[in-house]
Protein backbone atom coordinates (compact mmCIF):
# COMPACT_ATOMS: atom_id res chain seq x y z
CA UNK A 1 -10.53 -11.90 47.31
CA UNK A 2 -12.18 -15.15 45.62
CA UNK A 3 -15.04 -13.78 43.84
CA UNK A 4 -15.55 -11.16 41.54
CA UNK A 5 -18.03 -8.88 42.78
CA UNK A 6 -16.47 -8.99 45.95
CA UNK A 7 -13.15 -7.53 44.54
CA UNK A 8 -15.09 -4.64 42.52
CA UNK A 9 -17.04 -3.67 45.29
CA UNK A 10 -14.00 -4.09 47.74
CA UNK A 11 -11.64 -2.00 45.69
CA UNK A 12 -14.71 0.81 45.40
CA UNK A 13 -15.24 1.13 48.64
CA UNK A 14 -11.60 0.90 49.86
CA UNK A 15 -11.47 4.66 49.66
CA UNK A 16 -9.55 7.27 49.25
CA UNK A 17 -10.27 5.89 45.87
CA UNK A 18 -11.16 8.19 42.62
CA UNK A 19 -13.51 7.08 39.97
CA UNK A 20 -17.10 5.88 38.78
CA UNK A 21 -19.30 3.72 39.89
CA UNK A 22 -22.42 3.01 37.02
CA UNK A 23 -25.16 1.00 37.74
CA UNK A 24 -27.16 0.34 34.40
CA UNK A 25 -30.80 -1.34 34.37
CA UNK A 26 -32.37 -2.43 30.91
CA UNK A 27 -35.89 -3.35 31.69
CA UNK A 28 -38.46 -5.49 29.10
CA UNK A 29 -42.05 -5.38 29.57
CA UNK A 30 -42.35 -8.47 31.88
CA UNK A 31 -39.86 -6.96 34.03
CA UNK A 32 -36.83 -9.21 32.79
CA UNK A 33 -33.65 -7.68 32.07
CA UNK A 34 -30.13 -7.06 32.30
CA UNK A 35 -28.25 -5.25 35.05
CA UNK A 36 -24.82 -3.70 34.86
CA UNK A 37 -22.41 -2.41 37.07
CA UNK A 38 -19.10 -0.60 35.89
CA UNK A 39 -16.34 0.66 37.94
CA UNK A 40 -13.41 2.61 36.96
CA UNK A 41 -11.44 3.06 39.70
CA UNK A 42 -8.00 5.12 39.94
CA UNK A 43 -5.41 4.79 43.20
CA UNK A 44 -3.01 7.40 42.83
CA UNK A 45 -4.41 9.44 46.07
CA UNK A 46 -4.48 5.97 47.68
CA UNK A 47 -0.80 5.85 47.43
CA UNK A 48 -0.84 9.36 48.45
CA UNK A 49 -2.51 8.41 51.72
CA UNK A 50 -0.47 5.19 52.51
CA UNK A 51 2.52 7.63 52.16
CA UNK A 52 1.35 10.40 54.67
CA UNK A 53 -0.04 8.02 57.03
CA UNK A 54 3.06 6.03 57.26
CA UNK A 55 5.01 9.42 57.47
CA UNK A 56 2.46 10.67 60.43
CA UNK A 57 3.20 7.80 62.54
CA UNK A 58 6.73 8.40 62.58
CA UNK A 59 5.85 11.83 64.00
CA UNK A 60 7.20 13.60 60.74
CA UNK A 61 4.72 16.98 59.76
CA UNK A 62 6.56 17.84 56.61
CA UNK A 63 5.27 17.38 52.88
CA UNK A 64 5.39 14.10 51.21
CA UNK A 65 8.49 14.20 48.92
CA UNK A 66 8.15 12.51 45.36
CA UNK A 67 10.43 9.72 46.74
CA UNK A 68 8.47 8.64 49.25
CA UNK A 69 5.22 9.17 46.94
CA UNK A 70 6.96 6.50 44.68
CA UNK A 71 7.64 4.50 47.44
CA UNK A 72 4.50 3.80 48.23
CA UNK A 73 3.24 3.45 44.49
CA UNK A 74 5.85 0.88 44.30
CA UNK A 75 4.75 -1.08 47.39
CA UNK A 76 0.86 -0.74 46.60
CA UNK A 77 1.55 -1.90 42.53
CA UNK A 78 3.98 -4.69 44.33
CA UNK A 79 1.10 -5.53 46.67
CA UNK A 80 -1.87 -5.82 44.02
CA UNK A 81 0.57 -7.73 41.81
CA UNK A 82 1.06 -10.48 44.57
CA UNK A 83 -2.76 -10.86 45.16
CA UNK A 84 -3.24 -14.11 44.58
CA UNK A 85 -6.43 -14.22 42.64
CA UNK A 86 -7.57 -16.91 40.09
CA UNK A 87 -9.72 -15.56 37.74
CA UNK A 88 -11.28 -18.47 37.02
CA UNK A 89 -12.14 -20.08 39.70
CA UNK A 90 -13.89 -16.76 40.92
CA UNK A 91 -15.84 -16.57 37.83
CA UNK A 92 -16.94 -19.99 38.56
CA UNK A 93 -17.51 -19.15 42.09
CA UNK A 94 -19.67 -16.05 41.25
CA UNK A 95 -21.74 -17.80 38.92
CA UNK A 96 -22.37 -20.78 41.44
CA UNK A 97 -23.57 -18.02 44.20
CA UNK A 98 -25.74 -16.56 42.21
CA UNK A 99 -29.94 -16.80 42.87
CA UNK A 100 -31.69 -18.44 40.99
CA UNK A 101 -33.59 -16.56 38.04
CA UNK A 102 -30.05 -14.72 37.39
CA UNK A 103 -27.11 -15.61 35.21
CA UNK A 104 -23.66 -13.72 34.96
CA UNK A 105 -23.81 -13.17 30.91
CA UNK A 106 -20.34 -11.41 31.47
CA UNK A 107 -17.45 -9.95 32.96
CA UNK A 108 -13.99 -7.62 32.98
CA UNK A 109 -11.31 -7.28 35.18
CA UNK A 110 -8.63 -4.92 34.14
CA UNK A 111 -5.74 -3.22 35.50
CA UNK A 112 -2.73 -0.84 34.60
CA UNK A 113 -0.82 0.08 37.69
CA UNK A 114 -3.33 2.12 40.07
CA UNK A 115 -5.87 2.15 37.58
CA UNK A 116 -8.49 -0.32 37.33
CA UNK A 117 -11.72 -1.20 35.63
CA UNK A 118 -14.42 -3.62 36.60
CA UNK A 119 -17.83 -4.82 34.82
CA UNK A 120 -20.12 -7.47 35.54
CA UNK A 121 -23.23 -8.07 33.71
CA UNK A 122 -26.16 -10.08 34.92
CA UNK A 123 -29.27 -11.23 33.48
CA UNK A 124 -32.49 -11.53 35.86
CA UNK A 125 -36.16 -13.04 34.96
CA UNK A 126 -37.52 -10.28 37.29
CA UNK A 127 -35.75 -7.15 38.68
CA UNK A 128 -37.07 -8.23 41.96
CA UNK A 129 -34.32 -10.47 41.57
CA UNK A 130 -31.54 -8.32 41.96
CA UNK A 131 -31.91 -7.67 45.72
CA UNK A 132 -30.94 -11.20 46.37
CA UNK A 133 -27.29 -10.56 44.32
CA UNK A 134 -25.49 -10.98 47.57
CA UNK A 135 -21.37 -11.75 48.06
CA UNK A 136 -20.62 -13.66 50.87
CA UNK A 137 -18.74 -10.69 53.86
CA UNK A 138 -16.07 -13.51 54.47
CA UNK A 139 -14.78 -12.69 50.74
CA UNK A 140 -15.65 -8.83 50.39
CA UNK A 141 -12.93 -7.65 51.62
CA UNK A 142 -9.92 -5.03 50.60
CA UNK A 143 -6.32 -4.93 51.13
CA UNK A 144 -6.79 -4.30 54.60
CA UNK A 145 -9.34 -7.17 55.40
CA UNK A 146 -11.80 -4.80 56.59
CA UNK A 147 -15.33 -6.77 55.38
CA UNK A 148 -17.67 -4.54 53.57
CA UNK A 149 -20.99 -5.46 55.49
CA UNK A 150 -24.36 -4.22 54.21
CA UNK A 151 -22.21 -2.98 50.82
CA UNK A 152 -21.43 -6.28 49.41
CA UNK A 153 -25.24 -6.33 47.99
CA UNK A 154 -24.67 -3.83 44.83
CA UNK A 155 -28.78 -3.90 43.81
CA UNK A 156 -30.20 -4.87 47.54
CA UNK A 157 -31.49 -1.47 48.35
CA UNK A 158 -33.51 -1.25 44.88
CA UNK A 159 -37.15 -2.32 46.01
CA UNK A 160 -39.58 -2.80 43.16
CA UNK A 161 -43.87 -2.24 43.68
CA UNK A 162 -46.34 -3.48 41.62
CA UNK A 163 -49.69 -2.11 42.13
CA UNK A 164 -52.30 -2.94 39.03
CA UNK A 165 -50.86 -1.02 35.95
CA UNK A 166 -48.61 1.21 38.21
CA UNK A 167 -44.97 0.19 38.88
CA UNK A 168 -42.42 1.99 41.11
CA UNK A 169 -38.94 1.49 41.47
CA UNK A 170 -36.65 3.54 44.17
CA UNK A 171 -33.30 2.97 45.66
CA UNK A 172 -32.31 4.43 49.57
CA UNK A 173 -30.48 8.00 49.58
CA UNK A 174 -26.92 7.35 49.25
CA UNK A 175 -24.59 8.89 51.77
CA UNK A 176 -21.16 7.94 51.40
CA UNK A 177 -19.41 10.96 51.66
CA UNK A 178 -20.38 11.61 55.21
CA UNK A 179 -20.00 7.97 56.15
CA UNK A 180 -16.34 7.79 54.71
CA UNK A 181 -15.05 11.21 56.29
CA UNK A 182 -16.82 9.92 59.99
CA UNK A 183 -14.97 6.72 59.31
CA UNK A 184 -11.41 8.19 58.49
CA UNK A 185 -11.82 10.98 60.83
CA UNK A 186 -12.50 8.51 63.95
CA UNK A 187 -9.41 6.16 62.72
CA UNK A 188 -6.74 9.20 62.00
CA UNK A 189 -7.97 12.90 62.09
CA UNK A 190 -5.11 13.38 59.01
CA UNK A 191 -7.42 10.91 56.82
CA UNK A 192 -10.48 12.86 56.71
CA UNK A 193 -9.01 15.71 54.12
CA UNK A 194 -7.55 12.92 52.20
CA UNK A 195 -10.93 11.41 51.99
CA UNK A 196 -12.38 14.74 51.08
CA UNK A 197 -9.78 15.18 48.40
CA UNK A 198 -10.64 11.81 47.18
CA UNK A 199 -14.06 12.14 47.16
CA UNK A 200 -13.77 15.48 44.91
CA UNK A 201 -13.43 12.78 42.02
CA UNK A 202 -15.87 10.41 42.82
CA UNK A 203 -19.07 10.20 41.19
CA UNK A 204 -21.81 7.66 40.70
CA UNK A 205 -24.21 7.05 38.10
CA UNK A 206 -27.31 5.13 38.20
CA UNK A 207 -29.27 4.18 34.65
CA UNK A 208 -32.59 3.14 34.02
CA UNK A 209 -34.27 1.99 30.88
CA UNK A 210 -38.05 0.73 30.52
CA UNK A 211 -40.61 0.77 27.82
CA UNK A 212 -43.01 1.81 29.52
CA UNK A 213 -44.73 5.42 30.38
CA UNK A 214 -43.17 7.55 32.83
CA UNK A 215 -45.48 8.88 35.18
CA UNK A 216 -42.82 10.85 37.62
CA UNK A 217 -39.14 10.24 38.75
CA UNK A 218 -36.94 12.69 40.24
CA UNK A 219 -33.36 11.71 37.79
CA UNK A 220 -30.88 14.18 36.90
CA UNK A 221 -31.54 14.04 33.38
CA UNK A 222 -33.73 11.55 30.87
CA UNK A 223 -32.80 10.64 27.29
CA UNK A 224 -35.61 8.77 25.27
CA UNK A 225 -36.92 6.27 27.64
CA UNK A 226 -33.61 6.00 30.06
CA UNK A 227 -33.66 8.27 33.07
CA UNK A 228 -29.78 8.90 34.46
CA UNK A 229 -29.42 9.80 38.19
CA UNK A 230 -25.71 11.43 38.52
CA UNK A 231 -24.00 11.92 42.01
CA UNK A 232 -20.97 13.51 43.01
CA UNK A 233 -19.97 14.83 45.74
CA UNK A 234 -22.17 18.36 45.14
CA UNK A 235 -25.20 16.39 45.87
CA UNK A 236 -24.14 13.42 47.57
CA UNK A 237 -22.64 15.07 50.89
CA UNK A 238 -25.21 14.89 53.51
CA UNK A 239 -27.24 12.09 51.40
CA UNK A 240 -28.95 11.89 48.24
CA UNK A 241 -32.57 11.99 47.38
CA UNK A 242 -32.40 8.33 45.80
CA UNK A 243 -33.68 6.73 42.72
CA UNK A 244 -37.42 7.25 42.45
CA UNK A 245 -39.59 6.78 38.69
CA UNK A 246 -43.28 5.78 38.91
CA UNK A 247 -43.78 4.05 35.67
CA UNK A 248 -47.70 2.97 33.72
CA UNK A 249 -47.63 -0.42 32.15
């Protein structure tokens, strides 16, 4: 894991994973702005899994005992800890891949055991921009080296129209839930109601603030001139509506 975005969007998707994932745009009139993406990411049912999978190969059907659900704490905390991963040179390496028109402005990479919490913040001359934020697959990868495909572009499904005074901004339906339980389900049938457990925590949050007028958008909620689209697994199983806000200039 060399560069930064790869590792937050790695350890997101490298579910059963609970947490948040926050996407925050700040727009200015000309369309410029800032972009944010926060994760906050705990492990604990990770372990949980590692520790029932290990146990199902061995043919065993009993509960997981609180030994063996240390056991594999130990050996994922021992793990993460040997992850060889400069800091530094992935910051540099982030900032290098970046398109042009956006700048890194900063970043946060923190962890206490099985808990972790990521945030990158980039500037962009036009959102437009932010579909071309792209990690290379070779580096987005988890502790299992499974490449995160399509997923390693956190803004690329956010397409942006300008017609005359009118601007509209809308992300694709999000449908991870279905996608993870199909995936875990295929690999071990024992993984899917881990996944489900899992996903019972996991949430996402998307953020948009403009000055302009709002003509229509389908958020959760809207405070001031911010509109807030919240996900969980209530409204995310089967796929989400998406982002949609039809703004006036």
């Amino acid at each position: 894991m060399k560069k930064i975005l790869a590792v937050a969007l790695a350890a997101a998707l490298s579910l059963p994973a609970c947490g948040q994932i926050e996407y925050s745009i700040a727009l200015e009139e000309d369309l410029s702005g800032t972009a944010t993406l926060d994760m906050g990411l705990n492990l604990e049912k990770l372990a949980y899994a590692l520790a029932s999978i290990q146990k199902a190969f061995t043919g065993d059907t009993t509960e997981i005992t609180e030994e063996e659900l240390a056991t594999a704490r130990e050996d994922l905390i021992s793990e993460m800890d040997a992850d060889e991963w400069n800091e530094e040179e992935a910051l540099a390496d982030a900032k290098a891949d970046l398109p042009e028109g956006v700048e890194m402005v900063e970043f946060s990479n923190t962890r206490e055991d099985l808990s972790m919490q990521f945030r990158v913040r980039l500037a962009f001359d036009h959102i437009s921009k932010l579909n071309e934020v792209e990690i290379d697959p070779d580096d987005a990868t988890g502790t299992d080296g499974v490449t995160s495909g399509e997923e390693t572009r956190p803004f690329g499904r956010l397409e942006v129209i300008e017609e005359g005074n009118t601007i509209v901004l809308r992300n694709d339906p999000l449908d991870p839930i279905d996608e993870q339980i199909e995936e875990a389900s295929s690999q071990l049938g024992a993984m899917e109601s881990m996944v489900e457990s899992a996903l019972e925590d996991f949430s996402v949050v998307f953020r948009i603030e403009a000055p302009f007028e709002i003509l229509e958008h389908n958020a959760t909620r809207q405070e001031g001139n911010t509109l807030i689209w919240e996900y969980d697994e209530s409204n995310l199983e089967g796929g989400s509506d998406g982002v949609f806000v039809r703004y006036q200039r």
